[in-house]
N, C-alpha and C. Protein backbone atom coordinates (compact mmCIF):
# COMPACT_ATOMS: atom_id res chain seq x y z
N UNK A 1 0.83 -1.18 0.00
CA UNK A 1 0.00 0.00 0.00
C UNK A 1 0.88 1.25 0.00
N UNK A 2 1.65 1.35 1.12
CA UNK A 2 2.76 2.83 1.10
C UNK A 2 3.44 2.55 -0.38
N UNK A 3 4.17 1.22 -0.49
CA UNK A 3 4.80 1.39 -1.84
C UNK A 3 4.27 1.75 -3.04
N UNK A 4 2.81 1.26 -3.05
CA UNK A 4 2.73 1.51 -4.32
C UNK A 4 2.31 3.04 -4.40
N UNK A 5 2.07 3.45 -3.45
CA UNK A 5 1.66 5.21 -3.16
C UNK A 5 3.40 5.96 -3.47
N UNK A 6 4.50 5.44 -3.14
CA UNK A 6 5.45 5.99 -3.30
C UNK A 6 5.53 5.70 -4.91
N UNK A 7 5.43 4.61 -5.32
CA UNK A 7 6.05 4.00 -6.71
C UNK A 7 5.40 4.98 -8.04
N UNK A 8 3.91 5.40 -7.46
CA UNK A 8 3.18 6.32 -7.96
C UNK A 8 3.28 7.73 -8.10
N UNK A 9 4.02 8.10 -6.99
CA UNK A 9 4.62 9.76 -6.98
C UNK A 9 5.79 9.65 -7.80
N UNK A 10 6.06 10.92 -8.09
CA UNK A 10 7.79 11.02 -9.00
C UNK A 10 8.44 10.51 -8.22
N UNK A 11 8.49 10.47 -7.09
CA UNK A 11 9.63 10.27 -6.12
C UNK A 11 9.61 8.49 -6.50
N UNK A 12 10.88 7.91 -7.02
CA UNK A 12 10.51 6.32 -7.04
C UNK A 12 11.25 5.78 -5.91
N UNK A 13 10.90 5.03 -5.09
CA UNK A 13 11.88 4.17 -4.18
C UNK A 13 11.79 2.56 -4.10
N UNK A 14 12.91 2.15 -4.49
CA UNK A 14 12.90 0.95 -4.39
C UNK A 14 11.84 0.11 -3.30
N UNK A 15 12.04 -1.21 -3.27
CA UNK A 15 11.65 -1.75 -1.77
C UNK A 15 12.99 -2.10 -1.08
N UNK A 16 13.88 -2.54 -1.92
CA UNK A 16 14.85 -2.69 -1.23
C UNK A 16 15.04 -1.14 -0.23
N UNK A 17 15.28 0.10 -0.48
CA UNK A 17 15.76 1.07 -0.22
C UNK A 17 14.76 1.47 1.28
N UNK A 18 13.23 0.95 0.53
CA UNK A 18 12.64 1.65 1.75
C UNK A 18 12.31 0.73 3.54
N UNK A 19 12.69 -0.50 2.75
CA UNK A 19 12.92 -1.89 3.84
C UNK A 19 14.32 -1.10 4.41
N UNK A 20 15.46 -0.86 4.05
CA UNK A 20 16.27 -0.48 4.28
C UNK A 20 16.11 1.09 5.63
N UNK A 21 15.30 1.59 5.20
CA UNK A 21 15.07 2.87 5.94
C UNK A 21 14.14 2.61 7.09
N UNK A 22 12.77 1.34 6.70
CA UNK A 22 12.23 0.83 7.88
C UNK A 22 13.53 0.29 9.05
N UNK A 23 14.30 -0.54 8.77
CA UNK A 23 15.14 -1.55 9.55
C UNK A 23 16.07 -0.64 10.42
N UNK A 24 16.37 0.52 9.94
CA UNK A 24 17.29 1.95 10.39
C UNK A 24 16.41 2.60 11.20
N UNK A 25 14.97 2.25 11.21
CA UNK A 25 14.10 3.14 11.89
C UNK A 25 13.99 2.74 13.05
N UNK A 26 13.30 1.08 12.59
CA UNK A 26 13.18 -0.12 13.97
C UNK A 26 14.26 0.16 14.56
N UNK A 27 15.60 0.51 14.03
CA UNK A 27 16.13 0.07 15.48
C UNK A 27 16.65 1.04 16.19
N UNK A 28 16.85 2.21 15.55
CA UNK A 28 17.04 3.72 15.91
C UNK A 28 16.03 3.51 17.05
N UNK A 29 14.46 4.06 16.89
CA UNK A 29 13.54 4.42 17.42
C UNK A 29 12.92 3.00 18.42
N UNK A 30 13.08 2.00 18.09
CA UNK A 30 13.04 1.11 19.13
C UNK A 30 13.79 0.95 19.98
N UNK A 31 15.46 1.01 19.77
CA UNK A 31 16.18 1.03 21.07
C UNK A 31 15.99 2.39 22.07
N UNK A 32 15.63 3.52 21.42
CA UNK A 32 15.02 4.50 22.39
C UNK A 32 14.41 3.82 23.17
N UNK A 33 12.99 3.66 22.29
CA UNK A 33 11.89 3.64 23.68
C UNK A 33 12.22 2.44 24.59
N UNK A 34 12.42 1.27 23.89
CA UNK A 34 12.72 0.01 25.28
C UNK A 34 14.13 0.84 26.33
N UNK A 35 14.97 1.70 25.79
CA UNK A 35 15.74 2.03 27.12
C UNK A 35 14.85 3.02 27.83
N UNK A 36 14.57 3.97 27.16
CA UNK A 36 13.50 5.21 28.24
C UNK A 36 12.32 4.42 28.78
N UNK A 37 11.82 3.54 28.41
CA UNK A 37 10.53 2.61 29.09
C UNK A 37 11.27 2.09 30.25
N UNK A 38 12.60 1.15 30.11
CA UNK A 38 13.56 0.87 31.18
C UNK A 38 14.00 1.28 32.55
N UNK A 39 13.52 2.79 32.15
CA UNK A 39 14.20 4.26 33.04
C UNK A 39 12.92 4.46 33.19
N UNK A 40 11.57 3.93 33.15
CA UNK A 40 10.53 4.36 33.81
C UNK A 40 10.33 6.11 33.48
N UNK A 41 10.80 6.11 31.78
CA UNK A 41 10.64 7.46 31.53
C UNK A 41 9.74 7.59 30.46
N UNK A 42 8.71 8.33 29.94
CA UNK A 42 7.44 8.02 29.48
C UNK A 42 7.79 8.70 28.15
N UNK A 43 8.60 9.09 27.84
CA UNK A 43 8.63 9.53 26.48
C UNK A 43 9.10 8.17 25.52
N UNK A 44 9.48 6.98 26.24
CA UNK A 44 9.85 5.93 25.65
C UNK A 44 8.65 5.49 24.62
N UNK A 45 7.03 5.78 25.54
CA UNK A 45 6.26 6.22 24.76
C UNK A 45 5.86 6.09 23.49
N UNK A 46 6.68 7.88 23.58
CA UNK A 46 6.13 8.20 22.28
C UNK A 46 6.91 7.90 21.05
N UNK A 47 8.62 7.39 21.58
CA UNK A 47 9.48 6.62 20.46
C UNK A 47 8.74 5.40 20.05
N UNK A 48 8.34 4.54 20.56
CA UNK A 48 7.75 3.20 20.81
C UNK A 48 6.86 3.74 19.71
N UNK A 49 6.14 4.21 19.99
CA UNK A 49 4.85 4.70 18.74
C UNK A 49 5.57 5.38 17.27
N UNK A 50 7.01 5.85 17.31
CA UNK A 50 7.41 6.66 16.06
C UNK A 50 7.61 5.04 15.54
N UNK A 51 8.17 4.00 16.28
CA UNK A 51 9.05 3.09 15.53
C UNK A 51 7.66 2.15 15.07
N UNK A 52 6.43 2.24 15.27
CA UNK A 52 5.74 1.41 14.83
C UNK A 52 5.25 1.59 13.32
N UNK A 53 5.17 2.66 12.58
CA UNK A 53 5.14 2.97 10.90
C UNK A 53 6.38 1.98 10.58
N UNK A 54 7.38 2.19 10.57
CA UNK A 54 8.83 1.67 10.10
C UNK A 54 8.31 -0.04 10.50
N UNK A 55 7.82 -0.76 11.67
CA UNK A 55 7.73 -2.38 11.50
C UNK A 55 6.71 -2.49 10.40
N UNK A 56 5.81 -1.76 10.78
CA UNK A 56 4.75 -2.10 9.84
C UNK A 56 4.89 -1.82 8.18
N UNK A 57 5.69 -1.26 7.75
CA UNK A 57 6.03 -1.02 6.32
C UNK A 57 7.29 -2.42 6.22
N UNK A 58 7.75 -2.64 6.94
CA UNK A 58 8.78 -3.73 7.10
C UNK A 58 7.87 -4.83 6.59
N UNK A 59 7.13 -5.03 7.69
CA UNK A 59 6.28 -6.62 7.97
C UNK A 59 5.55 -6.47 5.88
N UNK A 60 5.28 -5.52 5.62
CA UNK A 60 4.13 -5.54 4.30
C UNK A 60 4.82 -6.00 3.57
N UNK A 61 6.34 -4.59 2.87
CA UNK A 61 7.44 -5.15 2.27
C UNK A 61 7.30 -6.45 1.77
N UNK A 62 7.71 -7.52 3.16
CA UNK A 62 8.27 -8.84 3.42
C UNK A 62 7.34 -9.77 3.57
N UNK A 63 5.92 -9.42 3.00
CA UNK A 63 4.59 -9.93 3.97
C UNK A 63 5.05 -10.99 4.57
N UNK A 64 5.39 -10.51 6.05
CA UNK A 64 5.29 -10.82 7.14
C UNK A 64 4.09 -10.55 7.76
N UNK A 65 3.16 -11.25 7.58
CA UNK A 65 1.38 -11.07 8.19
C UNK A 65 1.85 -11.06 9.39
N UNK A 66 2.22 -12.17 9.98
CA UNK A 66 2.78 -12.13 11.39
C UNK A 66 2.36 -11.12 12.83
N UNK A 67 4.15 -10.77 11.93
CA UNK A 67 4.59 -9.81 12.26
C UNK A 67 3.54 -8.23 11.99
N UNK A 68 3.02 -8.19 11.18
CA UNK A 68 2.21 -7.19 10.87
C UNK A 68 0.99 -7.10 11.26
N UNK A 69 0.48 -8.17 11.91
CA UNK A 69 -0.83 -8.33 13.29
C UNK A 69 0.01 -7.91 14.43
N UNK A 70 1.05 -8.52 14.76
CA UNK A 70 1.63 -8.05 15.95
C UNK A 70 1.97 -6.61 16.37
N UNK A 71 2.60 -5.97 15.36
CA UNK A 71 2.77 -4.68 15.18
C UNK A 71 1.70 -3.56 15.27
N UNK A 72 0.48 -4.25 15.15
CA UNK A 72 -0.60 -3.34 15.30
C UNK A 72 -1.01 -3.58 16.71
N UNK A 73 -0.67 -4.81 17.01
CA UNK A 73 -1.03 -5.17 18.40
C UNK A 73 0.04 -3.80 19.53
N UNK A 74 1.40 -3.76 19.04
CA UNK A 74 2.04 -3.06 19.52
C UNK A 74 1.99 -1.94 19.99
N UNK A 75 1.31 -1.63 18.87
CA UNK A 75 0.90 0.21 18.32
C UNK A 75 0.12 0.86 19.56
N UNK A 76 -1.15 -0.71 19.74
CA UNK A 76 -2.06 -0.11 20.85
C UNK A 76 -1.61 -0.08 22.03
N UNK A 77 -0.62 -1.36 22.45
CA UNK A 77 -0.16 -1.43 23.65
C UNK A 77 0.98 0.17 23.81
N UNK A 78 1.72 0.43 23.22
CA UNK A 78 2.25 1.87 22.92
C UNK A 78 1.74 2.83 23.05
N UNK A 79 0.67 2.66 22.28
CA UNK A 79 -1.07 3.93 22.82
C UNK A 79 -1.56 3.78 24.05
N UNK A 80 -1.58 2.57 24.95
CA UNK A 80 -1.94 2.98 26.17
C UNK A 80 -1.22 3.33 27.18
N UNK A 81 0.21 2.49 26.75
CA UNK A 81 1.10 3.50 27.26
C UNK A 81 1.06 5.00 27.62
N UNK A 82 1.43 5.03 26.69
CA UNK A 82 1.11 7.03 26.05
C UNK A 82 -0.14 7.78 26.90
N UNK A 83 -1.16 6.36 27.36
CA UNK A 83 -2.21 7.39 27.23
C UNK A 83 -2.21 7.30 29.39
N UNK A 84 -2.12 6.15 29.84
CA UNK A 84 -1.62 6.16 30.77
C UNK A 84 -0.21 7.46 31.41
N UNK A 85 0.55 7.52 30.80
CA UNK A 85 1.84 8.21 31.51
C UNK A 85 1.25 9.59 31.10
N UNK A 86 0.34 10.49 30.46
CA UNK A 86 0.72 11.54 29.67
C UNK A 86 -0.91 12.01 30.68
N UNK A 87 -1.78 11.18 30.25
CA UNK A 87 -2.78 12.06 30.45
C UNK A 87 -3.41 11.32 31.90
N UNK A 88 -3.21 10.33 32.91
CA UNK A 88 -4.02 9.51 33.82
C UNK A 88 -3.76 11.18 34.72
N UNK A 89 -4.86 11.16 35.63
CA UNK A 89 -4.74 12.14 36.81
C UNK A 89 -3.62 11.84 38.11
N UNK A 90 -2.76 13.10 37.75
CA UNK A 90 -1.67 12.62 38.74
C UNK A 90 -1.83 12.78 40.60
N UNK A 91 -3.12 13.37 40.28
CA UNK A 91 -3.62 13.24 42.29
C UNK A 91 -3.88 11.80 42.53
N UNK A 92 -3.88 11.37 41.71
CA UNK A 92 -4.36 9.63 41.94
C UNK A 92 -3.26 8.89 42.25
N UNK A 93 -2.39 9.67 41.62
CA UNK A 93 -0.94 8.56 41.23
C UNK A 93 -0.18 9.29 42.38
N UNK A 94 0.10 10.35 43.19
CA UNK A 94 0.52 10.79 43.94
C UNK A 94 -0.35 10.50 45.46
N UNK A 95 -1.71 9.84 45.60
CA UNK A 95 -2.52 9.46 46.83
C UNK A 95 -1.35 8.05 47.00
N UNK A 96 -1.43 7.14 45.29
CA UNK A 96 -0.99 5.75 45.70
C UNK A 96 0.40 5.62 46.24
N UNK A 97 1.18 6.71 46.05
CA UNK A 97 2.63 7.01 46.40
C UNK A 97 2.69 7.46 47.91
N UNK A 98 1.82 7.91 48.51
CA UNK A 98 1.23 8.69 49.68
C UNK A 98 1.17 7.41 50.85
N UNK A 99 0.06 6.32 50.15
CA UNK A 99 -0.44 5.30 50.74
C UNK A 99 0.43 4.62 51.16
N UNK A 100 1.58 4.15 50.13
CA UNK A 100 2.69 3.13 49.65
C UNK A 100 3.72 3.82 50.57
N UNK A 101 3.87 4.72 50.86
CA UNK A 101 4.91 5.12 52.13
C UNK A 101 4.62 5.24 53.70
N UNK A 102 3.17 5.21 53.60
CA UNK A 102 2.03 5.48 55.12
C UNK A 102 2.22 3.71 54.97
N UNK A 103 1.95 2.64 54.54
CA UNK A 103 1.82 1.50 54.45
C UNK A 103 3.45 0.63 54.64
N UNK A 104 4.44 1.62 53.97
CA UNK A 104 6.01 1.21 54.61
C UNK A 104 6.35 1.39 56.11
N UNK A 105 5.61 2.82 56.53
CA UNK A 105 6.06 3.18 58.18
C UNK A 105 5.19 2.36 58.85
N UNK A 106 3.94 1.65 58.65
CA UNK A 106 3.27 0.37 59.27
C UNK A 106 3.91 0.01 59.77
N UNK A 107 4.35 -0.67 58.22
CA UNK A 107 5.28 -2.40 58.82
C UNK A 107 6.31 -2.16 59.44
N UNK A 108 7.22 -1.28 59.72
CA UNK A 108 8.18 -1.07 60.01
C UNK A 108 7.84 -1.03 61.91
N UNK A 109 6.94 -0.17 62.28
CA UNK A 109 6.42 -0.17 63.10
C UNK A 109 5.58 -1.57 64.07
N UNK A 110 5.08 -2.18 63.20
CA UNK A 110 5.01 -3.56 63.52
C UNK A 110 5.50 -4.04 63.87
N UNK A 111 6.73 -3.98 62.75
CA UNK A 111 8.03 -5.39 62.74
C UNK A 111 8.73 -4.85 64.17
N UNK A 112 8.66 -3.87 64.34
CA UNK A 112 9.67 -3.02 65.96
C UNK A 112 8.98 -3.83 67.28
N UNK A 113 7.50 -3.89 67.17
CA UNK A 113 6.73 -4.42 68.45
C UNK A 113 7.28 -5.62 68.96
């Protein structure tokens, strides 16, 4: 589908060339996000989501069906990512951090008796 939309503009690009630019993408933009996801840093995110165009032009390329169900599967798990870290209400996420340290001086207190 992208190819033949490219093959159709003046602009011609091989498949070799543009498999080539997917595979530079995957791994550019995927080793981002799996290290910033790593670091519990949320822009890993939104790399995670750049690198999913680049599998999915990969998987077609190569029809890799597969791989190209999975990749969409990805996309969403990436989207809730995204949608979790960016937009969830952070009074919520700062009560459970609240709780989770009132719930450490417990036990600690316990374990002393």
């Amino acid at each position: 589908m992208i190819y033949k939309y490219i093959k159709n503009s003046r602009m011609m690009i091989s498949k070799e060339t543009l498999d080539l630019i997917s595979q530079i993408g995957i791994a550019v933009f995927g080793i981002i996000a799996i290290i910033l996801v790593a670091q519990k840093n949320k822009w890993g995110f939104v790399f995670g989501l750049i690198s999913q165009p680049f599998w999915l032009i990969s998987s077609y390329i190569n029809k890799q069906w597969g791989i190209f169900i999975l990749s969409i599967v990805y996309a969403g798990t990436w989207a809730y990512g995204f949608y979790k870290w960016f937009y969830t209400d952070e009074k919520r996420d700062l009560r459970s951090k609240f709780n989770q340290k009132n719930l450490r001086k417990t036990k600690k207190q316990f374990h002393k008796q």
